[in-house]
C-alpha atoms as a PDB file:
ATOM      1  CA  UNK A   1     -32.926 -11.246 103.163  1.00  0.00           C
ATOM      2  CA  UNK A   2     -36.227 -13.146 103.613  1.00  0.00           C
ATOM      3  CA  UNK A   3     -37.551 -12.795  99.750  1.00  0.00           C
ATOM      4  CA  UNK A   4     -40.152 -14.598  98.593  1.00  0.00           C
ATOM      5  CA  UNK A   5     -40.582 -15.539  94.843  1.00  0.00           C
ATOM      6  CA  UNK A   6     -43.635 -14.867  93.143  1.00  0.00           C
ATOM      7  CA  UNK A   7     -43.089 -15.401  89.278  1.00  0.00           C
ATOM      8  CA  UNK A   8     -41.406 -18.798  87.922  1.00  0.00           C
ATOM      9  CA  UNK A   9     -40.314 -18.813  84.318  1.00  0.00           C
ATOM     10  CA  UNK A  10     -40.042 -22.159  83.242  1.00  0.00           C
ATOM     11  CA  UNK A  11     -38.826 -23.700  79.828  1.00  0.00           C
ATOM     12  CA  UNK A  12     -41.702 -25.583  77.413  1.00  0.00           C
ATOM     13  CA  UNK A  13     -40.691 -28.627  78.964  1.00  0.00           C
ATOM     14  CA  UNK A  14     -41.790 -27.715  82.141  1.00  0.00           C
ATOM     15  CA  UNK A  15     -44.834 -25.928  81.296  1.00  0.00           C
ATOM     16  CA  UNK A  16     -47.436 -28.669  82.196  1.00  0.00           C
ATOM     17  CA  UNK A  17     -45.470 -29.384  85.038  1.00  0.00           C
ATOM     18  CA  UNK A  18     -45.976 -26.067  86.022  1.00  0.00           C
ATOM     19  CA  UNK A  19     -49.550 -25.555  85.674  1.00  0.00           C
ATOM     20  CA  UNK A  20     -50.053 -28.964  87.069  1.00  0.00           C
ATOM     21  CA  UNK A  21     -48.557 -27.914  90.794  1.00  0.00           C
ATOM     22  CA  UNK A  22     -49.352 -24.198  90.968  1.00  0.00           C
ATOM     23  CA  UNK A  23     -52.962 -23.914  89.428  1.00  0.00           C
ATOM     24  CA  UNK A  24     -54.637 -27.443  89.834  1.00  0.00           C
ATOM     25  CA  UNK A  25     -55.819 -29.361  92.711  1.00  0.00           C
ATOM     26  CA  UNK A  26     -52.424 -30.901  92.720  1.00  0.00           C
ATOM     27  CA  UNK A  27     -52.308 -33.121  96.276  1.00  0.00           C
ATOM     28  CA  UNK A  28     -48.940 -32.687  97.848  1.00  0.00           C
ATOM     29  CA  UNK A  29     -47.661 -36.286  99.796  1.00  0.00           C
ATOM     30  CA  UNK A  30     -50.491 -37.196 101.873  1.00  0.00           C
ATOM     31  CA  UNK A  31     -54.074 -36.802 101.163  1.00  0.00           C
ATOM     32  CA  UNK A  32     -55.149 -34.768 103.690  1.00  0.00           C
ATOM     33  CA  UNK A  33     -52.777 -31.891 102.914  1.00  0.00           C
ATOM     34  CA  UNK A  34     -53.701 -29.752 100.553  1.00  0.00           C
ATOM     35  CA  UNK A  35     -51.376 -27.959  98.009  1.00  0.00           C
ATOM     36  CA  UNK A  36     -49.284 -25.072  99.265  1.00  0.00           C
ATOM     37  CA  UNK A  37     -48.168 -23.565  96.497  1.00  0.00           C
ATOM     38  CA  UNK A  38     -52.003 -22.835  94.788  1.00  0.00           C
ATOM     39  CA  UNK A  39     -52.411 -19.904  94.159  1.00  0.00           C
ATOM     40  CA  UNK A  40     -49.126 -17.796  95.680  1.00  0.00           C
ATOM     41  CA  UNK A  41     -46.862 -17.767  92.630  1.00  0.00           C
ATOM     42  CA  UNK A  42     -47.599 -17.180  88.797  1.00  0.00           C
ATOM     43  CA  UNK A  43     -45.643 -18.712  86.193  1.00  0.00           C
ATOM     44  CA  UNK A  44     -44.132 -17.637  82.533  1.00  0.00           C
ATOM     45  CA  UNK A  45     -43.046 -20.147  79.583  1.00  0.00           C
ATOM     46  CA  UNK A  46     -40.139 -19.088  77.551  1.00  0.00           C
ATOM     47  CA  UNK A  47     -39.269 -21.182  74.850  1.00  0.00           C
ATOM     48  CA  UNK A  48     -35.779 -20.008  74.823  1.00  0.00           C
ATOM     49  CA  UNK A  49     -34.827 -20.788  78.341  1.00  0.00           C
ATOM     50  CA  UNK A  50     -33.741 -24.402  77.362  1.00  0.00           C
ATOM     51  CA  UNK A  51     -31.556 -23.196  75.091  1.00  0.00           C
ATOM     52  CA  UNK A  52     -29.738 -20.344  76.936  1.00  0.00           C
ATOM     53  CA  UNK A  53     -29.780 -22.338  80.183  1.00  0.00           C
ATOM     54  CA  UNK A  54     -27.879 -25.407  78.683  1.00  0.00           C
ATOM     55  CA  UNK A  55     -30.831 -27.937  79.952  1.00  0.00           C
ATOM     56  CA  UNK A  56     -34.409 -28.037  79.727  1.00  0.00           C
ATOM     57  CA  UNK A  57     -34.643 -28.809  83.160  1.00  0.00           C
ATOM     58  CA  UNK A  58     -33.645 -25.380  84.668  1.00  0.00           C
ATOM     59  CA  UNK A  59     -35.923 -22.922  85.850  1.00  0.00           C
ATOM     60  CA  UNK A  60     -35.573 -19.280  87.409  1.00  0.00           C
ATOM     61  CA  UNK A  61     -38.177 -17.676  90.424  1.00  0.00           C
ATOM     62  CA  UNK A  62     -38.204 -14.198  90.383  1.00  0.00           C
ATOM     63  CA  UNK A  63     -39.585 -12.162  93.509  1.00  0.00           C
ATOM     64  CA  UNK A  64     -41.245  -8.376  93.685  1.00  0.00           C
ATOM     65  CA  UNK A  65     -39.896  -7.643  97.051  1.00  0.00           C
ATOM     66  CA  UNK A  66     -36.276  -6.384  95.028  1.00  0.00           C
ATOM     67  CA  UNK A  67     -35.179  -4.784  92.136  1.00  0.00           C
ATOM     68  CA  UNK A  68     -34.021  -7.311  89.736  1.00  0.00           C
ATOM     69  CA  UNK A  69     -33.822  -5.169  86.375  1.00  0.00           C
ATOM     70  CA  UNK A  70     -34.285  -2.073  85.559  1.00  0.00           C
ATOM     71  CA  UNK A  71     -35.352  -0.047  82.175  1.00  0.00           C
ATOM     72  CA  UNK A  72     -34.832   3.230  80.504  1.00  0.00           C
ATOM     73  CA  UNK A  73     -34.833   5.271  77.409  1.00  0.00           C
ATOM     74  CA  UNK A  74     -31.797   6.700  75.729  1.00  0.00           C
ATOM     75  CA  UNK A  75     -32.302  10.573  75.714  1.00  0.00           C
ATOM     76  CA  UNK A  76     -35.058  10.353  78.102  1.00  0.00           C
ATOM     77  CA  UNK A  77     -37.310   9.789  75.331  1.00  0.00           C
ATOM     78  CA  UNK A  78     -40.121   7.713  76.697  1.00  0.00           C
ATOM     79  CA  UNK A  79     -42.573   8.227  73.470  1.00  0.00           C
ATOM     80  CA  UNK A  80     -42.078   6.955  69.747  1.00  0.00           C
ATOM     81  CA  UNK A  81     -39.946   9.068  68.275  1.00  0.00           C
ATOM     82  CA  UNK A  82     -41.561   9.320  64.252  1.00  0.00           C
ATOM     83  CA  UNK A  83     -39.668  10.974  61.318  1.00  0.00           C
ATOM     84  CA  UNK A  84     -42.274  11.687  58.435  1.00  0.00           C
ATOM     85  CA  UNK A  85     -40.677  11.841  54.941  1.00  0.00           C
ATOM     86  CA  UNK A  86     -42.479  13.490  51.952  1.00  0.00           C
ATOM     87  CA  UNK A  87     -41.204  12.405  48.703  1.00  0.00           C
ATOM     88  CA  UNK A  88     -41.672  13.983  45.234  1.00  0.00           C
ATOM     89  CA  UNK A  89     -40.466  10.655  43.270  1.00  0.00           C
ATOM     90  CA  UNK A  90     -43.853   8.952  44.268  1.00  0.00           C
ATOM     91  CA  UNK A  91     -47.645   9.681  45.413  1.00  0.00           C
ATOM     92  CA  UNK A  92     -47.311   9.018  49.396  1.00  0.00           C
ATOM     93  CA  UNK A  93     -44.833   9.348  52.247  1.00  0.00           C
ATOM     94  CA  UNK A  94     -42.581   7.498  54.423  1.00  0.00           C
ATOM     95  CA  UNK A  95     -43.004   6.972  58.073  1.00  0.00           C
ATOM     96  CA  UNK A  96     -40.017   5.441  59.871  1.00  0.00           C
ATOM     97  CA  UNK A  97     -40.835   4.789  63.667  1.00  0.00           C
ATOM     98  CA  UNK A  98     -38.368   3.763  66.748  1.00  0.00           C
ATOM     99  CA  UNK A  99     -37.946   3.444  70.251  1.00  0.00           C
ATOM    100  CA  UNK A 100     -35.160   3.696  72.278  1.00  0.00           C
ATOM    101  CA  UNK A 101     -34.945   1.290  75.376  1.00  0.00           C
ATOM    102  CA  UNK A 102     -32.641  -0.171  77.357  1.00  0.00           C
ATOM    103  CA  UNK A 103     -32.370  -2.949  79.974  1.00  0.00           C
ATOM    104  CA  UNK A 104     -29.775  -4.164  82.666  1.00  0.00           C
ATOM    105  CA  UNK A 105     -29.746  -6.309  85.942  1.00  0.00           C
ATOM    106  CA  UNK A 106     -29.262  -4.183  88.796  1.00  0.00           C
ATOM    107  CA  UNK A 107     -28.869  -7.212  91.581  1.00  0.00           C
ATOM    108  CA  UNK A 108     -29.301 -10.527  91.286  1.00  0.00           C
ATOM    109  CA  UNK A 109     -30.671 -11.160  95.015  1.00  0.00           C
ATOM    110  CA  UNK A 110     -34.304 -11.145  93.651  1.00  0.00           C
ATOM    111  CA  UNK A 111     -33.649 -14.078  91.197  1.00  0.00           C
ATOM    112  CA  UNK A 112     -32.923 -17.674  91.601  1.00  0.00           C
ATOM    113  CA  UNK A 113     -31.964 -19.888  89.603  1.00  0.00           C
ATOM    114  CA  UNK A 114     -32.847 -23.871  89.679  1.00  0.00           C
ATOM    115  CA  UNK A 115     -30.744 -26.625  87.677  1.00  0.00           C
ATOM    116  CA  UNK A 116     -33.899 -28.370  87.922  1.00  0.00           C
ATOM    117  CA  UNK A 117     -31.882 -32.218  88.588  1.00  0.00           C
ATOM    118  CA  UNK A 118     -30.672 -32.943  92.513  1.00  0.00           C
END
């Protein structure tokens, strides 16, 4: 399919690492090359990702050339949807606010996932 990632989310652990390759003058294996990957991807930390993962080693590359996930709200109701309650037991009112939103994976070819050991 010839997809090229673009986003990394890496775990804490790997957040220096990271940085260190993709945004600093990191030197790839000989001196006169210089580093490849400056520049073409951004990266996310999520704290979590050790856990759910099972290792805090792994790391997933995401790409914007596919759909990956996709979003929507229930009833079509994109906006805050705000009940106002006036109450005669007490000087004020009550505002209750909410959103509805949903999420899903759609196709999993614009993901990968790395274990992060060989």
């Amino acid at each position: 399919m010839n997809i090229m990632y673009n986003n990394l989310v890496v775990p804490e652990e790997l957040e220096t690492d990271a940085e260190d390759i993709l945004h600093n003058a990191f030197i790839a294996t000989e001196a006169s090359k210089a580093n490849q990957f400056r520049g073409r991807l951004d990266y996310r930390v999520e704290p979590r990702l050790a856990v759910v993962t099972g290792g805090a080693l792994a790391w997933y590359a995401f790409s914007n050339m596919a759909d990956t996930f996709e979003y929507s709200y229930l009833a079509g109701e994109e906006e805050m949807m705000v009940e106002v309650v006036n109450s005669t037991d007490v000087d004020g009112m009550e505002i209750k606010v909410r959103k509805d939103f949903g999420a899903g994976l759609v196709d999993y070819r614009g993901m990968a996932k790395s274990k992060g050991a060989a």
